[in-house]
C-alpha atoms as a PDB file:
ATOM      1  CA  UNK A   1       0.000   0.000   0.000  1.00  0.00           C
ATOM      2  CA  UNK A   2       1.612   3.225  -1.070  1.00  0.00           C
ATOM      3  CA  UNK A   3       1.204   6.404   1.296  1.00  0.00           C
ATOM      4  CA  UNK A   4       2.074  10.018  -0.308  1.00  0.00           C
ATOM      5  CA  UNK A   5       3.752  12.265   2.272  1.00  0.00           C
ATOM      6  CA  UNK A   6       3.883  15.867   2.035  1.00  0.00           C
ATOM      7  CA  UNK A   7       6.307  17.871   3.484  1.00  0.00           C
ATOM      8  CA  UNK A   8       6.251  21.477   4.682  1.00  0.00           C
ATOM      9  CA  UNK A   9       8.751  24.074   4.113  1.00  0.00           C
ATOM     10  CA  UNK A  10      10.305  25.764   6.834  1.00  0.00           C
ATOM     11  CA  UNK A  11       9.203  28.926   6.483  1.00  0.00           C
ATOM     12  CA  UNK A  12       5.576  27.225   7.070  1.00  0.00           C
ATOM     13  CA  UNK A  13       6.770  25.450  10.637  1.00  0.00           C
ATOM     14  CA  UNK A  14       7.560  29.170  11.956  1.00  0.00           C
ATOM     15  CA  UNK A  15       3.906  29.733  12.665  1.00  0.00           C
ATOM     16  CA  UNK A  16       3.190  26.021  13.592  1.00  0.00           C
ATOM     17  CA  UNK A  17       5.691  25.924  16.389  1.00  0.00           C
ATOM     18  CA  UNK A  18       4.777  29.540  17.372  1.00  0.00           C
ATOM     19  CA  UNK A  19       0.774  28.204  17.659  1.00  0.00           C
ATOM     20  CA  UNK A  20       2.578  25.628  19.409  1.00  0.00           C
ATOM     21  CA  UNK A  21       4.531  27.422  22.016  1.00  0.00           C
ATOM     22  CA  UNK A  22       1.329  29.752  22.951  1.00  0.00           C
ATOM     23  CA  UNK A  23      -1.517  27.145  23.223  1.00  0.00           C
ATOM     24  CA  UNK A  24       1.262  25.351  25.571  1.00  0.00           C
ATOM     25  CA  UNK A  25       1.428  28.430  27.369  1.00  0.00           C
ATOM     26  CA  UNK A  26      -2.176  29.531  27.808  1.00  0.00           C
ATOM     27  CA  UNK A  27      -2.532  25.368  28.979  1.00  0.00           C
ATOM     28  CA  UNK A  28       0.162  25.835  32.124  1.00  0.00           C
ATOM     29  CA  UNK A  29      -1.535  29.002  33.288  1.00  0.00           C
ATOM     30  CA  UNK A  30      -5.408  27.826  32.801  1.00  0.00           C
ATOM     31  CA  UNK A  31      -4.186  24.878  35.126  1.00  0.00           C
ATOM     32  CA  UNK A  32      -2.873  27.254  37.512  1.00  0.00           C
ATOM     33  CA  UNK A  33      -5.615  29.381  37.670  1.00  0.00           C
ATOM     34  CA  UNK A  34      -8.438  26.584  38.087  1.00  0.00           C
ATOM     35  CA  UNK A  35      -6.604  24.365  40.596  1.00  0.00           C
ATOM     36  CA  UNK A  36      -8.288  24.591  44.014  1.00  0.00           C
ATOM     37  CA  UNK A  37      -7.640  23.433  47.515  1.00  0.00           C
ATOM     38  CA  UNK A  38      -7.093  19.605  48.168  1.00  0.00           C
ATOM     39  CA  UNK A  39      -6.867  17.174  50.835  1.00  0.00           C
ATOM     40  CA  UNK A  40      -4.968  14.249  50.248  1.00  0.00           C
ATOM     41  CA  UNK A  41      -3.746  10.975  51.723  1.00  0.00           C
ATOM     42  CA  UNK A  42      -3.087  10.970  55.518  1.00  0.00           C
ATOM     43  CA  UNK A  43      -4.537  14.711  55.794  1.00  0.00           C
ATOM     44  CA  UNK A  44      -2.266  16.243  53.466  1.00  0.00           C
ATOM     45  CA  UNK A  45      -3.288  19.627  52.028  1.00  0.00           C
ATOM     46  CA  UNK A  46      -2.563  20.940  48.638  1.00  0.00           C
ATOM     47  CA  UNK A  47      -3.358  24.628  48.267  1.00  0.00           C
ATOM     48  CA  UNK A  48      -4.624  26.716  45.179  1.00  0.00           C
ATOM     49  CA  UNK A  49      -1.651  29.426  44.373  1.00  0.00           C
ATOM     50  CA  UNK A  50      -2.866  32.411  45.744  1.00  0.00           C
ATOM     51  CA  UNK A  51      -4.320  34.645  42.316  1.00  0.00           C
ATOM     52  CA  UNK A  52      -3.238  37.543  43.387  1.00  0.00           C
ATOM     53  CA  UNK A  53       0.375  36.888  43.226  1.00  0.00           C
ATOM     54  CA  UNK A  54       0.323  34.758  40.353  1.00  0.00           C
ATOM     55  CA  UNK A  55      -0.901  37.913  38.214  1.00  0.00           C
ATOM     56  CA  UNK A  56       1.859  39.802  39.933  1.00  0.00           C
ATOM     57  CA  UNK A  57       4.583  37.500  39.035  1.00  0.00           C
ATOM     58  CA  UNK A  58       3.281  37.562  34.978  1.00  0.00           C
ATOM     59  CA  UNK A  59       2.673  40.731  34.839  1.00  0.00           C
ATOM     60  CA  UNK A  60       6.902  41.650  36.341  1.00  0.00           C
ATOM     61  CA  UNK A  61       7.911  39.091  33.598  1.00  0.00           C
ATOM     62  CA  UNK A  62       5.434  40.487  31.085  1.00  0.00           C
ATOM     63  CA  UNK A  63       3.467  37.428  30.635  1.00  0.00           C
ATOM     64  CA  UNK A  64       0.152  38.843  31.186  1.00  0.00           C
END
């Protein structure tokens, strides 16, 4: 069974990688900005980061 495989150029992979880099991005901070308070095994608790200071932190590193 023959298969035809096209390539892309790599002036085309520029904008894939970029689409890439920022749906990887927006992922990492949707998951920080949803997670909430957990308990764990033995009583262990897992806190939410605290909003506030996350938006700090992106917006000194101009992330936000």
């Amino acid at each position: 069974r023959e298969h035809t495989v096209r390539t892309l150029s790599h002036g085309c992979m520029d904008p894939l990688f970029r689409a890439t880099v920022e749906a990887t991005h927006e992922a990492i901070i949707n998951a920080l900005c949803a997670a909430t308070d957990t308990d764990g095994i033995l009583g262990r608790r897992m806190y939410a980061l605290p909003l506030d200071e996350v938006r700090g932190i992106m917006r000194r590193y101009e992330s936000l």
